[in-house]
PDB file of N, CA and C in Angstrom:
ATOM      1  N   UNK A   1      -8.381 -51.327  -6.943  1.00  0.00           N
ATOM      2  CA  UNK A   1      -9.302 -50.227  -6.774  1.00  0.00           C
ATOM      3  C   UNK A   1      -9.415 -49.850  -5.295  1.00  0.00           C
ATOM      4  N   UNK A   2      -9.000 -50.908  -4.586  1.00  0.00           N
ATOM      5  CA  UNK A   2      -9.637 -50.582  -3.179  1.00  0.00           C
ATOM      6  C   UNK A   2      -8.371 -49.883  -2.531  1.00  0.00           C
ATOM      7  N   UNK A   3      -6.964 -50.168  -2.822  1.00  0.00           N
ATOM      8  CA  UNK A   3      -6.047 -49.369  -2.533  1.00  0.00           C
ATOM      9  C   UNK A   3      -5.732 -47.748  -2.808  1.00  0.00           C
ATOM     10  N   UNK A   4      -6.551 -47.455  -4.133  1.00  0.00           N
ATOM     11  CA  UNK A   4      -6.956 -46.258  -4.504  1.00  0.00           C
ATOM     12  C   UNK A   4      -7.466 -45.260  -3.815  1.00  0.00           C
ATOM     13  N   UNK A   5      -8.485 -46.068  -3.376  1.00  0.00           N
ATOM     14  CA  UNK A   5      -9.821 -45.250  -1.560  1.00  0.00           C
ATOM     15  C   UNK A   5      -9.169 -45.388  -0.971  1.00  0.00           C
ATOM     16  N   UNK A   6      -8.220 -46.413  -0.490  1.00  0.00           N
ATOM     17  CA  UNK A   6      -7.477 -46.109   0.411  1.00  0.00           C
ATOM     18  C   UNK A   6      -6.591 -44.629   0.820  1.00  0.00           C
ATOM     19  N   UNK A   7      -6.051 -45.219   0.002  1.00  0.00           N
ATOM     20  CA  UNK A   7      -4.687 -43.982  -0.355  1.00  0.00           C
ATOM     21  C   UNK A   7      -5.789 -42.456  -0.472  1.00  0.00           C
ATOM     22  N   UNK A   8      -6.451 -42.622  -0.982  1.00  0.00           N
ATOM     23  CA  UNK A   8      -7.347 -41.077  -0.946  1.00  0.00           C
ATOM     24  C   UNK A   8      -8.053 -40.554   0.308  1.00  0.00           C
ATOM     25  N   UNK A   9      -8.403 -41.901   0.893  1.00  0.00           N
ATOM     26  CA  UNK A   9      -8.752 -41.148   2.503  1.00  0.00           C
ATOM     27  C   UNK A   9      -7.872 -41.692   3.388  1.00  0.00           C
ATOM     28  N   UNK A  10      -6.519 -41.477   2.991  1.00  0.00           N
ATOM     29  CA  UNK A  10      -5.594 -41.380   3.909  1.00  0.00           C
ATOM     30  C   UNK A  10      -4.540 -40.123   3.743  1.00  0.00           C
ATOM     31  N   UNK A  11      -4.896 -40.000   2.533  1.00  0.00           N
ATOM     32  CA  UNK A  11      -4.217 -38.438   1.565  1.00  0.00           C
ATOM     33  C   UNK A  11      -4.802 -37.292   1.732  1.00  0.00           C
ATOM     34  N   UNK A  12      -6.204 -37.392   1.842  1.00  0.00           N
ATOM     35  CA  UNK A  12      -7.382 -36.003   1.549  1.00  0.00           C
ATOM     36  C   UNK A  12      -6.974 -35.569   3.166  1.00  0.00           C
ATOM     37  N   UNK A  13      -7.213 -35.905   4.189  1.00  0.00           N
ATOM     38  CA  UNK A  13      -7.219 -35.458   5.419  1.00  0.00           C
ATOM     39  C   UNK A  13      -5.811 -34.857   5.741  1.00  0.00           C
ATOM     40  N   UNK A  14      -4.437 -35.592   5.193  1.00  0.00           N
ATOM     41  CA  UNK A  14      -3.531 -34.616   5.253  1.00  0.00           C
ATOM     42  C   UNK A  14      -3.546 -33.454   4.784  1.00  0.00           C
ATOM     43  N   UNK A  15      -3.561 -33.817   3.394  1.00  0.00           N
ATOM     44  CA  UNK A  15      -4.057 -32.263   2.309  1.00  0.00           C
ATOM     45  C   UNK A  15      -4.419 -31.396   3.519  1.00  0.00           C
ATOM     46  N   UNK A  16      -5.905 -31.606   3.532  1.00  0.00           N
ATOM     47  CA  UNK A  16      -6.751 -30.607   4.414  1.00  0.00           C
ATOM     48  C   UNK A  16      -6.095 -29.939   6.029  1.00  0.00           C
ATOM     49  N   UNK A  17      -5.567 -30.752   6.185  1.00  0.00           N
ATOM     50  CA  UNK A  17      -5.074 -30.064   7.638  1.00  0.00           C
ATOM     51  C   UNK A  17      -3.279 -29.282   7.059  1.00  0.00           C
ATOM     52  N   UNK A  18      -3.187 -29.548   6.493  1.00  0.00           N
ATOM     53  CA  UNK A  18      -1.687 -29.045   5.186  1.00  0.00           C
ATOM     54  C   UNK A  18      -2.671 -27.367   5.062  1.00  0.00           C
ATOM     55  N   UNK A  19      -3.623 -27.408   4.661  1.00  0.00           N
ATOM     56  CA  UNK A  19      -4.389 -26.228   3.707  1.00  0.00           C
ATOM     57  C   UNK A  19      -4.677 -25.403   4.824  1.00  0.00           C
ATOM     58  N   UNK A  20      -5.178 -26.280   6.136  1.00  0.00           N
ATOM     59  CA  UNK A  20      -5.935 -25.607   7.344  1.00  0.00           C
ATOM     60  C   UNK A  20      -4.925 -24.303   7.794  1.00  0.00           C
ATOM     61  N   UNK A  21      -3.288 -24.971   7.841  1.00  0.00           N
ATOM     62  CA  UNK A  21      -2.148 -24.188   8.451  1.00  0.00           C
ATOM     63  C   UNK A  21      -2.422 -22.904   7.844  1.00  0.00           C
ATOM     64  N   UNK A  22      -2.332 -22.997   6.403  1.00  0.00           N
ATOM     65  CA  UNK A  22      -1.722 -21.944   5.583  1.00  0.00           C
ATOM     66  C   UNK A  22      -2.852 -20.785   5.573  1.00  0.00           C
ATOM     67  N   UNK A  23      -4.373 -21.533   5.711  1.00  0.00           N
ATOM     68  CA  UNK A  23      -5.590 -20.234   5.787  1.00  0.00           C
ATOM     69  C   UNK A  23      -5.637 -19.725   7.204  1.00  0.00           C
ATOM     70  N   UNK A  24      -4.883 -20.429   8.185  1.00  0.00           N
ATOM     71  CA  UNK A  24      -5.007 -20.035   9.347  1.00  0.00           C
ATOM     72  C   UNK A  24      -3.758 -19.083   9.909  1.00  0.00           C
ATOM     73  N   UNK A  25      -2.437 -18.514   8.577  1.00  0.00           N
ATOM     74  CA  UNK A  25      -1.780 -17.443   8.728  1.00  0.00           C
ATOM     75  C   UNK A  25      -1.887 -16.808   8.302  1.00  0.00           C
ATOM     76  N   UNK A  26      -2.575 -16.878   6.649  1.00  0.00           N
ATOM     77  CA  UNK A  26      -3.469 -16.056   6.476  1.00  0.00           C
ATOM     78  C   UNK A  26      -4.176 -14.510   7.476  1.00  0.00           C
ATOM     79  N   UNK A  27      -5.075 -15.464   8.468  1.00  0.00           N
ATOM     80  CA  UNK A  27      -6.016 -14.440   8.821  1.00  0.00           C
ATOM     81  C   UNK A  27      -5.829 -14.138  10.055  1.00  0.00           C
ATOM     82  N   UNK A  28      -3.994 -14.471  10.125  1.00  0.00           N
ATOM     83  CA  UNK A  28      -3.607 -13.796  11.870  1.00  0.00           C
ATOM     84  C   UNK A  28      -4.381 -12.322  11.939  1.00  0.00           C
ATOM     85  N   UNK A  29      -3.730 -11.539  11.295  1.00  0.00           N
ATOM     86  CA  UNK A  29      -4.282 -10.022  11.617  1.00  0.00           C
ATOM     87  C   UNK A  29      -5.010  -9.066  11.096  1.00  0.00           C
ATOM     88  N   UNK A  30      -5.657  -8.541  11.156  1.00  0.00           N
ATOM     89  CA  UNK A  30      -6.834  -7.605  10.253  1.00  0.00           C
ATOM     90  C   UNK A  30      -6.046  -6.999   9.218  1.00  0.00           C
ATOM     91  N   UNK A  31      -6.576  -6.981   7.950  1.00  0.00           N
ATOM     92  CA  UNK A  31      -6.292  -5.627   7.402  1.00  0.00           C
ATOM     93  C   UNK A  31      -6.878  -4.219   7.911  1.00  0.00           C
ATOM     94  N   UNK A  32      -5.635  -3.080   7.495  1.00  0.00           N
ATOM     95  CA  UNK A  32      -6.016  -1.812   7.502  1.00  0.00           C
ATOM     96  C   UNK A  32      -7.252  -1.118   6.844  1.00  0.00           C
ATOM     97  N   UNK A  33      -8.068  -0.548   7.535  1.00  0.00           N
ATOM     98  CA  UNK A  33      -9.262  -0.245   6.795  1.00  0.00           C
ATOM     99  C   UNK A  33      -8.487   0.666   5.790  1.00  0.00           C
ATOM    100  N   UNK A  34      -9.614   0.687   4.452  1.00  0.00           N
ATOM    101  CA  UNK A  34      -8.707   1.470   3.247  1.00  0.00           C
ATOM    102  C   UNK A  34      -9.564   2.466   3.989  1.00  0.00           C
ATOM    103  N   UNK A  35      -8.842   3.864   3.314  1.00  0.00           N
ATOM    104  CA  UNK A  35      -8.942   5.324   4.045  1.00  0.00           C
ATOM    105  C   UNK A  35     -10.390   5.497   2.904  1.00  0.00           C
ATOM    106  N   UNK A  36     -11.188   7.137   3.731  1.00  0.00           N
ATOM    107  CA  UNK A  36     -12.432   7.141   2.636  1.00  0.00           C
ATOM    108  C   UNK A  36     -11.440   8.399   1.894  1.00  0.00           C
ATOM    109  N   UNK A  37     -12.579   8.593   1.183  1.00  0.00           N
ATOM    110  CA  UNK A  37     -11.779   9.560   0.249  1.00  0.00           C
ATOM    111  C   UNK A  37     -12.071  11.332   0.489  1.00  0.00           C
ATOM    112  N   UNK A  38     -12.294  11.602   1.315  1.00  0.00           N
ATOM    113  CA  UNK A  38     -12.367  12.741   2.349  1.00  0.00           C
ATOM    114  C   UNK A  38     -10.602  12.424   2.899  1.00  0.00           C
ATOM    115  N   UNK A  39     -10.546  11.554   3.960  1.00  0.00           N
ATOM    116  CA  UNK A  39      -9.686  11.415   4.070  1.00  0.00           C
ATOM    117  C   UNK A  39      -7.900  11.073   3.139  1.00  0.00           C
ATOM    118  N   UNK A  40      -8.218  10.307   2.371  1.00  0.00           N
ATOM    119  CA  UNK A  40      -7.351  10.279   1.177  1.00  0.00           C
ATOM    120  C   UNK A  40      -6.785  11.615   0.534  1.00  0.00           C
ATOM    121  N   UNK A  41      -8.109  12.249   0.625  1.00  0.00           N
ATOM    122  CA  UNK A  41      -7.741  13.674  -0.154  1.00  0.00           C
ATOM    123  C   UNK A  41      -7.264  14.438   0.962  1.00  0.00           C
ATOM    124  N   UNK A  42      -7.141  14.530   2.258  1.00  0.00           N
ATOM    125  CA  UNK A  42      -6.816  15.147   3.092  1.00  0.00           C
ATOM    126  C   UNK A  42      -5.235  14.562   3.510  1.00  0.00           C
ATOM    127  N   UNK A  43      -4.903  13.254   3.382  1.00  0.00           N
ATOM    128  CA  UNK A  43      -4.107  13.383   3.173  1.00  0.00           C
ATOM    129  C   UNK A  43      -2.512  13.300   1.934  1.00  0.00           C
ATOM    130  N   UNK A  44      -3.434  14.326   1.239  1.00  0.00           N
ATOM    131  CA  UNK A  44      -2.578  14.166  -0.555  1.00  0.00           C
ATOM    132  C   UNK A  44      -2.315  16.072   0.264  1.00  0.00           C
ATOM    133  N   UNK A  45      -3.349  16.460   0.637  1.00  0.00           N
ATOM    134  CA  UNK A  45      -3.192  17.748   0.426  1.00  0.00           C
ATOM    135  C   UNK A  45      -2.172  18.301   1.430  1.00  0.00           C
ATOM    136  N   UNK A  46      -1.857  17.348   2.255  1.00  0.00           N
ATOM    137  CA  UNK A  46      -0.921  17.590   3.223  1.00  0.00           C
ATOM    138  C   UNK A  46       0.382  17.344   3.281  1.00  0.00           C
ATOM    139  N   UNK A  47       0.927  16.237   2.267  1.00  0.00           N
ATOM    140  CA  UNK A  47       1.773  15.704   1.527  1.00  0.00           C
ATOM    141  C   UNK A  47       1.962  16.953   0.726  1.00  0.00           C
ATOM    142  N   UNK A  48       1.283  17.766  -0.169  1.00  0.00           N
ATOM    143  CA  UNK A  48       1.789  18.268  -1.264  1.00  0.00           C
ATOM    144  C   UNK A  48       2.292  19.982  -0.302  1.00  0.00           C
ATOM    145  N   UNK A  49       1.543  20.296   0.659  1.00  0.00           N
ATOM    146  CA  UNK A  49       2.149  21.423   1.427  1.00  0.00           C
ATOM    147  C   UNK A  49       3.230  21.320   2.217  1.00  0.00           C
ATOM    148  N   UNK A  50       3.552  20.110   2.747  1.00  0.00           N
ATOM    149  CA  UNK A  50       5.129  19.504   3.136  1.00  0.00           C
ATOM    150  C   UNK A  50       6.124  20.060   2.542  1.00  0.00           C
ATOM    151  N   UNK A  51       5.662  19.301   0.818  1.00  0.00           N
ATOM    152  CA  UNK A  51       6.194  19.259  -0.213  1.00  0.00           C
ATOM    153  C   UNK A  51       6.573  21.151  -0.633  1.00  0.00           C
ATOM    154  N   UNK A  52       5.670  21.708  -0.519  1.00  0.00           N
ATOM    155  CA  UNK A  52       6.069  23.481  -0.868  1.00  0.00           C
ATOM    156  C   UNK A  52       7.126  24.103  -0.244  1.00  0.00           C
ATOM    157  N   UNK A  53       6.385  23.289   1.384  1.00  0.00           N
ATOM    158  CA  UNK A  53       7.454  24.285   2.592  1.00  0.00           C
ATOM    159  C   UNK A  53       8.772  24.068   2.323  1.00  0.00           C
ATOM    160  N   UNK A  54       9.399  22.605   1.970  1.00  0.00           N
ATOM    161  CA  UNK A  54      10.325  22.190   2.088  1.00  0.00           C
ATOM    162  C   UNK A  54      11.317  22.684   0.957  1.00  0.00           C
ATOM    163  N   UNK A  55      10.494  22.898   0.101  1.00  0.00           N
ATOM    164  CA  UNK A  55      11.092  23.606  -1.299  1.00  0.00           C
ATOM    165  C   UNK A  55      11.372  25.448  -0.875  1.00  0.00           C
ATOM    166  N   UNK A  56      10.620  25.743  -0.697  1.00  0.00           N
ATOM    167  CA  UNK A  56      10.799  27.010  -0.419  1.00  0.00           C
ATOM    168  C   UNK A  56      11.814  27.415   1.101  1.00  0.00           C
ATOM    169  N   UNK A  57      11.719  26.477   1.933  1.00  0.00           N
ATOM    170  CA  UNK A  57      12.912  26.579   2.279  1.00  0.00           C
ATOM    171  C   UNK A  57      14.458  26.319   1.886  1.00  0.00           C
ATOM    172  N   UNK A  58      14.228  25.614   0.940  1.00  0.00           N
ATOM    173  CA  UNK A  58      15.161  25.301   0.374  1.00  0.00           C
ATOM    174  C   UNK A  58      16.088  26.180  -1.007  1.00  0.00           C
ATOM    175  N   UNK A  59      14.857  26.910  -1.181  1.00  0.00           N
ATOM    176  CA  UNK A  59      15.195  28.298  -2.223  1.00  0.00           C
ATOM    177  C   UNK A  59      15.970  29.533  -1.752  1.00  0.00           C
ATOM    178  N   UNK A  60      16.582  29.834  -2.633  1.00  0.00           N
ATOM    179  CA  UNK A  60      17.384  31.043  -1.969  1.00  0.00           C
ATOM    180  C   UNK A  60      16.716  32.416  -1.722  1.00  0.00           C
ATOM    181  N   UNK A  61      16.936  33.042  -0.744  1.00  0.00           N
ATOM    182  CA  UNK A  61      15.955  34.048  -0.472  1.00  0.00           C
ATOM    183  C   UNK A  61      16.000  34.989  -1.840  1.00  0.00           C
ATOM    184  N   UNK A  62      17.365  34.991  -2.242  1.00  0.00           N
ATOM    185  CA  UNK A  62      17.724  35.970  -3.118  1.00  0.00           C
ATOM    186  C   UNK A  62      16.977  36.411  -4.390  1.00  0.00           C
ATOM    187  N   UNK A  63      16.250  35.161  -4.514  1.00  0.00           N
ATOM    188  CA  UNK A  63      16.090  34.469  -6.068  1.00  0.00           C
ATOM    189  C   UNK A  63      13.863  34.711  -5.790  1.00  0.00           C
ATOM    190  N   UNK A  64      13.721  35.418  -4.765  1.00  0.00           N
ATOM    191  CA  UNK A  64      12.406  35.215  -4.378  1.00  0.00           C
ATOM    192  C   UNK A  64      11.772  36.262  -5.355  1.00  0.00           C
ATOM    193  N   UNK A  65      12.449  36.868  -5.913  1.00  0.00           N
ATOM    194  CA  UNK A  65      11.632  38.250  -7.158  1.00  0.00           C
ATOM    195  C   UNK A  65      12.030  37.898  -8.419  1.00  0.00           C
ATOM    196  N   UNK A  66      12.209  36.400  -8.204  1.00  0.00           N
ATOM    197  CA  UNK A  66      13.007  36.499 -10.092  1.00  0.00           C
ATOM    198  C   UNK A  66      11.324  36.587 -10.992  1.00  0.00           C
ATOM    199  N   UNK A  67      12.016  37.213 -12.010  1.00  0.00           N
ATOM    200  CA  UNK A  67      11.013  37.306 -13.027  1.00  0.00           C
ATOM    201  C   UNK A  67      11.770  36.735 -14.399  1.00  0.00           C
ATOM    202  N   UNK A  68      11.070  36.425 -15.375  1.00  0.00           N
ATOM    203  CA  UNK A  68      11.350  36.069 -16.699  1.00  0.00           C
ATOM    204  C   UNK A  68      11.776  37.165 -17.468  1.00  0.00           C
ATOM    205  N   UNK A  69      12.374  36.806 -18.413  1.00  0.00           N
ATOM    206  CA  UNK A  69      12.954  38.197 -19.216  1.00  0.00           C
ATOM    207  C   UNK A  69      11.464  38.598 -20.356  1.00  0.00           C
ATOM    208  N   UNK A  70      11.772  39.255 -20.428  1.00  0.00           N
ATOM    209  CA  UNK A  70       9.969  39.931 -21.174  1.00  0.00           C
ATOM    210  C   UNK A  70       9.938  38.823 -22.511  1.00  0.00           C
ATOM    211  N   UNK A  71      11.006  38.704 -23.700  1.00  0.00           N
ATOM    212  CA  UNK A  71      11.016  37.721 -24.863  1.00  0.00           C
ATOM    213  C   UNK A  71      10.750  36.536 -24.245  1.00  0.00           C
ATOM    214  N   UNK A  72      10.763  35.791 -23.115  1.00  0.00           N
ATOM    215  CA  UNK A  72      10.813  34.631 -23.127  1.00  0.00           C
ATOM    216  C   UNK A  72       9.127  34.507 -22.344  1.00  0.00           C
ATOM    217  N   UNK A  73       8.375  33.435 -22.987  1.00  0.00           N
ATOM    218  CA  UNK A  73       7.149  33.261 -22.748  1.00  0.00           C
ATOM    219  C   UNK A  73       6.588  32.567 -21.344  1.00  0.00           C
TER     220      UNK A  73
END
């Protein structure tokens, strides 16, 4: 029995300084604050006008009056 305590407080203190490493890379560097949602939405809306310009430059000028044929809905 007494080799048991032994071995456990000669074991637990490794453990613990084993555990100490790993919470202590953990919390090298901050997380990024999450964005609020003012901001979030400000930037979706800026993403999606990127998203237009890039298309419409990308469209042919030619094609800028197309219309649908009247049968088709």
């Amino acid at each position: 029995m007494k080799q048991l305590v032994r071995s456990i407080f000669l074991l637990a203190p490794l453990a613990l300084l084993a555990l100490a490493g790993t919470v202590r890379a953990q919390g090298g560097t901050p997380a990024e604050k999450p964005m609020t949602p003012s901001a979030a939405l400000l930037d979706n809306w800026n993403d999606v006008g990127k998203r237009l310009v890039t298309m419409a430059e990308d469209w042919p000028a030619d094609k800028y009056d197309y219309r649908l044929k009247p049968e088709t809905r």
